[in-house]
N, C-alpha and C. Protein backbone atom coordinates (compact mmCIF):
# COMPACT_ATOMS: atom_id res chain seq x y z
N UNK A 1 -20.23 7.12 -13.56
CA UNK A 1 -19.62 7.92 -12.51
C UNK A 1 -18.22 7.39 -12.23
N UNK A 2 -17.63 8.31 -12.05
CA UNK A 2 -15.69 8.12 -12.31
C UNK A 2 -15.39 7.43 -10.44
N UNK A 3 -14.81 6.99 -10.00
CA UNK A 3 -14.14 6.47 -8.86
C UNK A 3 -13.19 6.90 -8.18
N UNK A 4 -13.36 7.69 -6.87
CA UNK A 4 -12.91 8.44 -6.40
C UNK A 4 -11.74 7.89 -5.89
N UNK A 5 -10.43 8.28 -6.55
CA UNK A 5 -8.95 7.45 -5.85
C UNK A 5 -8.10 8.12 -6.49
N UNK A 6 -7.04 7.63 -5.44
CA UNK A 6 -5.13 8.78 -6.10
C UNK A 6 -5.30 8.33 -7.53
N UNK A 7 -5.45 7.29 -8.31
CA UNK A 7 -5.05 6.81 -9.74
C UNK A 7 -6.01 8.16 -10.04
N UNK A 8 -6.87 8.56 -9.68
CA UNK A 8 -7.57 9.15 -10.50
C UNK A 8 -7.30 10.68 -10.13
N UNK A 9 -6.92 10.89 -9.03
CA UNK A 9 -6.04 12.47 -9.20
C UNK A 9 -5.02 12.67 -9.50
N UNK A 10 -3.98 11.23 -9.86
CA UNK A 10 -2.96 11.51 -10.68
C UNK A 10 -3.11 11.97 -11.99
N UNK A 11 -3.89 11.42 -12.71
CA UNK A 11 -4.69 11.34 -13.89
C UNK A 11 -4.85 12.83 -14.12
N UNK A 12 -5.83 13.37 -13.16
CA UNK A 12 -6.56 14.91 -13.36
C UNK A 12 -5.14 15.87 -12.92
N UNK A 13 -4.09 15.65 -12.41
CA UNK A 13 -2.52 16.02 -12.24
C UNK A 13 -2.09 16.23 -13.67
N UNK A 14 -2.11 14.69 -14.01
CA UNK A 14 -1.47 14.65 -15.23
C UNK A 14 -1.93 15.07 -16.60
N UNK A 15 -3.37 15.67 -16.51
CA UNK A 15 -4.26 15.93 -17.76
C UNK A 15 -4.19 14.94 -18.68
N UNK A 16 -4.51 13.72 -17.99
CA UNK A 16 -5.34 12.73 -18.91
C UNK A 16 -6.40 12.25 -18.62
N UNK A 17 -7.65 12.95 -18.23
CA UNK A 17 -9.17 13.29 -18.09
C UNK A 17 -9.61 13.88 -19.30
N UNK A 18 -10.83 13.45 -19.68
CA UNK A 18 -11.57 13.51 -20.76
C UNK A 18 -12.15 15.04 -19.89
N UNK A 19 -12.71 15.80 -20.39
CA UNK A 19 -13.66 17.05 -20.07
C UNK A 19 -14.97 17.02 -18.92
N UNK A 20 -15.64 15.52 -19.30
CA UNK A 20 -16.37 15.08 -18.56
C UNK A 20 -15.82 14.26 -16.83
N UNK A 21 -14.87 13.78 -17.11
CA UNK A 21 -13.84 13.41 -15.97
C UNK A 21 -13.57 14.32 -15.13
N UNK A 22 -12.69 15.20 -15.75
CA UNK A 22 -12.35 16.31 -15.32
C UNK A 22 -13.37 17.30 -14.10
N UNK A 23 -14.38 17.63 -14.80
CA UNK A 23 -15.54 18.31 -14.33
C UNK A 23 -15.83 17.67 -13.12
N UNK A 24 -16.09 16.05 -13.26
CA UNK A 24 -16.36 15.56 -11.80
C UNK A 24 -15.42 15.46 -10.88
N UNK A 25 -14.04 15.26 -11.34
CA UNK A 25 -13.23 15.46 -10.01
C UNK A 25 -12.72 17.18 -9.40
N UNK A 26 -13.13 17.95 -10.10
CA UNK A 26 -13.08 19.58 -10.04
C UNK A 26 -14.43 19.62 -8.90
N UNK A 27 -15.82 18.67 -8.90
CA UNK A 27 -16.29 18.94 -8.40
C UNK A 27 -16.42 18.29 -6.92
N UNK A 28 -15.58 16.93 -6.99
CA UNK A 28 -15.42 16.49 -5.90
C UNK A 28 -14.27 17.00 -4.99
N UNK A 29 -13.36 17.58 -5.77
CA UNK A 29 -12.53 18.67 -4.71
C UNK A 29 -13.34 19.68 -4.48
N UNK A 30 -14.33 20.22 -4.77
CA UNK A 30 -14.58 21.66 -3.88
C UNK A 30 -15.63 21.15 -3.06
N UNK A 31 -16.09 19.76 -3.02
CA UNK A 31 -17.10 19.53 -1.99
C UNK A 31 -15.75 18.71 -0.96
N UNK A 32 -14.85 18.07 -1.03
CA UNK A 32 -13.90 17.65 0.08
C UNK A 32 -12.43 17.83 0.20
N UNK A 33 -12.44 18.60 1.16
CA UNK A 33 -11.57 19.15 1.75
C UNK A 33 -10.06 17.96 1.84
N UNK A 34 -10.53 16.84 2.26
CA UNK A 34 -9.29 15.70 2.35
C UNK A 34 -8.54 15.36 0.93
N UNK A 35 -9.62 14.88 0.23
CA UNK A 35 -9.31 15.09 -1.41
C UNK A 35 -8.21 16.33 -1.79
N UNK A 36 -8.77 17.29 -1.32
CA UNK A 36 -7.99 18.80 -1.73
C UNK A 36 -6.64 18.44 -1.32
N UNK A 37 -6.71 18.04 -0.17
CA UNK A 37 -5.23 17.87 0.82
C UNK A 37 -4.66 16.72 -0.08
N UNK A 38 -4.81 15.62 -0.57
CA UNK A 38 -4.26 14.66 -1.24
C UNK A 38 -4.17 14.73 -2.49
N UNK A 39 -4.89 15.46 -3.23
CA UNK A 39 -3.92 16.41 -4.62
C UNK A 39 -2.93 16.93 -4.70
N UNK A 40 -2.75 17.83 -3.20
CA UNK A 40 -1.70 18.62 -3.05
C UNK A 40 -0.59 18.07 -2.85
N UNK A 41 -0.63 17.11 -2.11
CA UNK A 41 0.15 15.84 -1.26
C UNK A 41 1.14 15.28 -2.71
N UNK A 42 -0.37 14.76 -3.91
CA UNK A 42 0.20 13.48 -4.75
C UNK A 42 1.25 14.90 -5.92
N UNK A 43 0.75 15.90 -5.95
CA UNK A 43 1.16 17.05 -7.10
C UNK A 43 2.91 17.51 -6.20
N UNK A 44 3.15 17.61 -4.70
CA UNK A 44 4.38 17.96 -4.05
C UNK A 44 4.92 16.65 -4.62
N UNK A 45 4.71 15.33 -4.49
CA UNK A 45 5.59 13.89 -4.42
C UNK A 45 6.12 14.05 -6.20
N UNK A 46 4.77 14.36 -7.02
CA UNK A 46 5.23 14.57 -8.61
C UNK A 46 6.51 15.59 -8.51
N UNK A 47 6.60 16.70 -8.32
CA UNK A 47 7.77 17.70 -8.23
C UNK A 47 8.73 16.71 -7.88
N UNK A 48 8.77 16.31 -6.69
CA UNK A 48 10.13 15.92 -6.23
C UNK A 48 10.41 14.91 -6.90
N UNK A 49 9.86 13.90 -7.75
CA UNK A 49 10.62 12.66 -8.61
C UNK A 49 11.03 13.47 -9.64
N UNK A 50 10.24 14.79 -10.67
CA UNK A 50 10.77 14.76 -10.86
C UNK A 50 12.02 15.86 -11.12
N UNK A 51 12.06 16.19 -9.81
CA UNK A 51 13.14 17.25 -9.47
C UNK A 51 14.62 16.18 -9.29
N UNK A 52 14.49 15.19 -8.55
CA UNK A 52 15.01 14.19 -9.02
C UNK A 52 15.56 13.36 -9.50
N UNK A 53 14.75 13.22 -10.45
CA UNK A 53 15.70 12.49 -12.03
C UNK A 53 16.03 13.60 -13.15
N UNK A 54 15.85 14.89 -12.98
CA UNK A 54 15.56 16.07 -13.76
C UNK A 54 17.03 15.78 -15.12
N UNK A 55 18.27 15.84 -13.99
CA UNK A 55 19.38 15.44 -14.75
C UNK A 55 19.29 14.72 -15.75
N UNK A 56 18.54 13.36 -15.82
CA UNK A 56 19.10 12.09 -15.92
C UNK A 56 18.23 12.18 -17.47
N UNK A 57 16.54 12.76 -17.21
CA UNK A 57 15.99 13.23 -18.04
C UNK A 57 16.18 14.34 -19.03
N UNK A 58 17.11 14.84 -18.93
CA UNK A 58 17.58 16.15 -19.46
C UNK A 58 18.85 15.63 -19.97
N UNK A 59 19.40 14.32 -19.69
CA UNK A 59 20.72 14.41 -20.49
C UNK A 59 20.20 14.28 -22.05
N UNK A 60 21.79 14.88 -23.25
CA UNK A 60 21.34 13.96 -24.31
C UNK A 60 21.73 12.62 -24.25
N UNK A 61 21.34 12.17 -25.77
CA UNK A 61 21.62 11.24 -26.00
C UNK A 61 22.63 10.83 -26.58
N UNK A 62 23.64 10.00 -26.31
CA UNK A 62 24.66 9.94 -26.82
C UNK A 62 24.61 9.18 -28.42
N UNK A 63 25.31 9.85 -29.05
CA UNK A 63 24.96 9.49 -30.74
C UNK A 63 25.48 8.27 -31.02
N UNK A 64 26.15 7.60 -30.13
CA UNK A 64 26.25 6.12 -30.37
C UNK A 64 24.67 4.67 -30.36
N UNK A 65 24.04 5.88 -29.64
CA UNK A 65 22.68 5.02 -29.39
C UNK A 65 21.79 5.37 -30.41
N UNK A 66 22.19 6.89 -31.21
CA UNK A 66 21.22 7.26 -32.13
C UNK A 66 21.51 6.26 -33.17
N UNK A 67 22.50 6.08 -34.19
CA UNK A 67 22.81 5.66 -34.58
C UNK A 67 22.43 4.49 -34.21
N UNK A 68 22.56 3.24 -33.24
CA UNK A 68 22.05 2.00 -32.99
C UNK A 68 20.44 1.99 -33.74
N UNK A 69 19.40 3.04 -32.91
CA UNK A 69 18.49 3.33 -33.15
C UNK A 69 18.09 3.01 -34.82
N UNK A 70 19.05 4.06 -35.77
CA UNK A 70 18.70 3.93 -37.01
C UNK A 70 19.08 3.12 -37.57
N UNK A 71 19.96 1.66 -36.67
CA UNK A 71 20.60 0.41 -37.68
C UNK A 71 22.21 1.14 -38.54
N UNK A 72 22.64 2.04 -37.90
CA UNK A 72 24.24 2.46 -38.13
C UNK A 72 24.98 1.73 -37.44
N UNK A 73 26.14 1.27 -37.20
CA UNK A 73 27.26 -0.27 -36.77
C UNK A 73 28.33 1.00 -37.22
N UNK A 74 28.22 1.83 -37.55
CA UNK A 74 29.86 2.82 -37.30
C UNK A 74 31.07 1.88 -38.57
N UNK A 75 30.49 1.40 -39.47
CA UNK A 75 31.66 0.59 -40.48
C UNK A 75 31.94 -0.94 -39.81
N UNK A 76 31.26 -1.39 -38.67
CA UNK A 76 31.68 -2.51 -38.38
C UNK A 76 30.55 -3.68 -39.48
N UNK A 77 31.07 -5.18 -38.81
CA UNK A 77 30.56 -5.61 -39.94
C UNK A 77 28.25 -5.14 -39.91
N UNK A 78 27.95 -5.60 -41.26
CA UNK A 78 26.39 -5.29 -41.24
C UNK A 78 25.73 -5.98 -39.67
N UNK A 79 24.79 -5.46 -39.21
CA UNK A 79 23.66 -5.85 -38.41
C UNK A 79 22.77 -6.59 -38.37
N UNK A 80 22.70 -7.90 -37.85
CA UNK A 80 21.68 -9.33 -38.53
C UNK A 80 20.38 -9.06 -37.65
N UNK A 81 19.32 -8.91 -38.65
CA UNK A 81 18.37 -8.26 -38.18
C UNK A 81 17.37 -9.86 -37.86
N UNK A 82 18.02 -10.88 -37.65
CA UNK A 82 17.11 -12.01 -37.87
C UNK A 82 18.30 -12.75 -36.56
N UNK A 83 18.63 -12.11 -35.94
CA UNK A 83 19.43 -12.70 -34.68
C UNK A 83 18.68 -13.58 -33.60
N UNK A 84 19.03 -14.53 -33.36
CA UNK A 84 18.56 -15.70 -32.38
C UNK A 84 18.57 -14.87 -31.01
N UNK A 85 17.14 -14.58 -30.18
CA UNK A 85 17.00 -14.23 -29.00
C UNK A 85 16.88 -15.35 -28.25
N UNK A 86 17.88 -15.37 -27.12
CA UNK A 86 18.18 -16.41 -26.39
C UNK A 86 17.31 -16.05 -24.64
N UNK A 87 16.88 -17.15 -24.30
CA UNK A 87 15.86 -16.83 -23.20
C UNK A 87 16.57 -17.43 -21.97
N UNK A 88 17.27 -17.16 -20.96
CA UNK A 88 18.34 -17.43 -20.29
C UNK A 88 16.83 -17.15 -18.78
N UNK A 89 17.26 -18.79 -18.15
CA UNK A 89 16.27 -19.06 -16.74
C UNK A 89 17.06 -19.13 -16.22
N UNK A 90 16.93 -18.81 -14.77
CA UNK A 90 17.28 -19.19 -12.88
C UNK A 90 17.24 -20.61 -12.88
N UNK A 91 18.14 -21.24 -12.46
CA UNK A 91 17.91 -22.72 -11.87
C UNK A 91 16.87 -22.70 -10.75
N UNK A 92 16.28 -23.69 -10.60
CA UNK A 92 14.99 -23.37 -9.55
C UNK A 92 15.82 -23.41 -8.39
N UNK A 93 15.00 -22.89 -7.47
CA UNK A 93 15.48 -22.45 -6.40
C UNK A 93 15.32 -23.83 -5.30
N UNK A 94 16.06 -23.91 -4.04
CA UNK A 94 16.25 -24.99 -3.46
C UNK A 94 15.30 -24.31 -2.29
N UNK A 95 14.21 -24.49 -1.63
CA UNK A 95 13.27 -24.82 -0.45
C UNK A 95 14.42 -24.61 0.62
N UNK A 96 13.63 -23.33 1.36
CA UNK A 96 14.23 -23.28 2.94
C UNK A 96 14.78 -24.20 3.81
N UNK A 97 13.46 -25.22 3.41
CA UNK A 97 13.21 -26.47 4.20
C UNK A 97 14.02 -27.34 4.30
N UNK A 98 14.29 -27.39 2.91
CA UNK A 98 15.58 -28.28 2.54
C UNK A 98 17.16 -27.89 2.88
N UNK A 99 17.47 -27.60 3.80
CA UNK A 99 18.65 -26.65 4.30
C UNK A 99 18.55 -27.29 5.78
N UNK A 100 19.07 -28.11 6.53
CA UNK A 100 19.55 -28.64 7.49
C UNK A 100 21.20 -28.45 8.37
N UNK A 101 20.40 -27.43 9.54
CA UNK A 101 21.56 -27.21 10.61
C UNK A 101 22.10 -28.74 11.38
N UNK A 102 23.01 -28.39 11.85
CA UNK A 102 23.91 -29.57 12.69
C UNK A 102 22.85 -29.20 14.11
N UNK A 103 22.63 -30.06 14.44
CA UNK A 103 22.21 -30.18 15.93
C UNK A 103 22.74 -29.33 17.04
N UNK A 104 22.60 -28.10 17.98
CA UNK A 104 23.50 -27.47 18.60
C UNK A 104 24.54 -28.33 19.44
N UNK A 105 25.39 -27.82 19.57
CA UNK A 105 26.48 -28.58 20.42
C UNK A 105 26.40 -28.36 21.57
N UNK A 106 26.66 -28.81 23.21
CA UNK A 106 27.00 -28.07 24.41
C UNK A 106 28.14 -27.80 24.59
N UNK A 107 28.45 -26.09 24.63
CA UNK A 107 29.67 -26.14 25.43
C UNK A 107 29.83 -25.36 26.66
N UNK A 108 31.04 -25.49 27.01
CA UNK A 108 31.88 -25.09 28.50
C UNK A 108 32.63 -24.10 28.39
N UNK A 109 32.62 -23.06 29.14
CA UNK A 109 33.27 -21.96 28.58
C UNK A 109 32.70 -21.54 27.53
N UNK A 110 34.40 -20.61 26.64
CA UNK A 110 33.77 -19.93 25.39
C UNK A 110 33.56 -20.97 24.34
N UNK A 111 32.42 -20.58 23.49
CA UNK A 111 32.36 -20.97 22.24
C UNK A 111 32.25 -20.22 21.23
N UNK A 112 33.30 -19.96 20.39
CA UNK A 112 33.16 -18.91 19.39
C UNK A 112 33.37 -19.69 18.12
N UNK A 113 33.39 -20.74 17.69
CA UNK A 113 33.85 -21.36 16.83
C UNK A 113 32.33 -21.69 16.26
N UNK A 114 31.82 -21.42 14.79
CA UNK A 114 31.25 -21.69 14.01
C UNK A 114 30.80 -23.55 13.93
N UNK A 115 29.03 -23.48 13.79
CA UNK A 115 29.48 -25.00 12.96
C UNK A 115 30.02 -25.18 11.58
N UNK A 116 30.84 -25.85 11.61
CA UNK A 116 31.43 -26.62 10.65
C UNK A 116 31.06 -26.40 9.35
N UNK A 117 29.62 -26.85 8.92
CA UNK A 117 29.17 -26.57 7.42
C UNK A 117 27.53 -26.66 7.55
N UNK A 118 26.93 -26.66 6.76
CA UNK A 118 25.52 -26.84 6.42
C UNK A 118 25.47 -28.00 5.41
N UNK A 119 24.85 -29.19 6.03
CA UNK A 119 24.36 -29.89 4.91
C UNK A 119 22.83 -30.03 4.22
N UNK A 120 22.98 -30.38 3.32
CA UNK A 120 21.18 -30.78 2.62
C UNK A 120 21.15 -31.58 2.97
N UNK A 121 19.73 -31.89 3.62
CA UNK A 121 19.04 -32.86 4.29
C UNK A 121 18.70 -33.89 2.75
N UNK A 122 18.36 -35.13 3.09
CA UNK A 122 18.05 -36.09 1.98
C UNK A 122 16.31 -35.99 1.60
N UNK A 123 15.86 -35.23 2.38
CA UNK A 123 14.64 -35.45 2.00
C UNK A 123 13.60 -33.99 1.63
């Protein structure tokens, strides 16, 4: 028995339900009414993405990429198909914690003047 959830009326949206799938969520919409309402709901949100990106999906492709595609370089030198992929990391990140304000100051009158700097604490 199939599991009643949006993944699975996207699915029956999208006609990728087997026959037997299908049948059971055809039959769990005509026994609930909320279901009905949240087909309708998830099938309006589908339109509008992709009303959307409709453009972006509809452009061509520019023949500089076709060409990439088929290993064409336009006469430049050949294409090294054995190129070193380089794996480029984030320096780790420094802890909230580790970030130490100056002690507030008291003042008299105005104070509009910034502290000074932020140092890292030693520990």
């Amino acid at each position: 028995m199939q599991k009643h959830s949006d993944d699975t009326l996207v699915a029956y949206l999208d006609g990728e339900l087997d026959s037997a799938e299908r049948q059971h969520v055809e039959a769990w919409l005509v026994a609930d009414a909320a279901a009905r309402d949240r087909l309708a709901g998830l099938a309006q949100s589908a339109t509008l993405v992709r009303s959307a990106y409709a453009d972006i999906v509809n452009e061509a492709v520019p023949e500089r990429l076709i060409a990439a595609a088929r290993g064409e370089n336009g006469g430049a030198a050949p294409l090294s198909h054995d190129a070193e992929i380089l794996v480029l990391k984030r320096p780790p990140r420094t802890a909230v914690g580790a970030l130490a304000l100056p002690p507030p100051r008291a003042c008299s009158g105005s104070c509009s003047a910034a502290p000074a700097a932020i140092s890292r604490s030693a520990g």
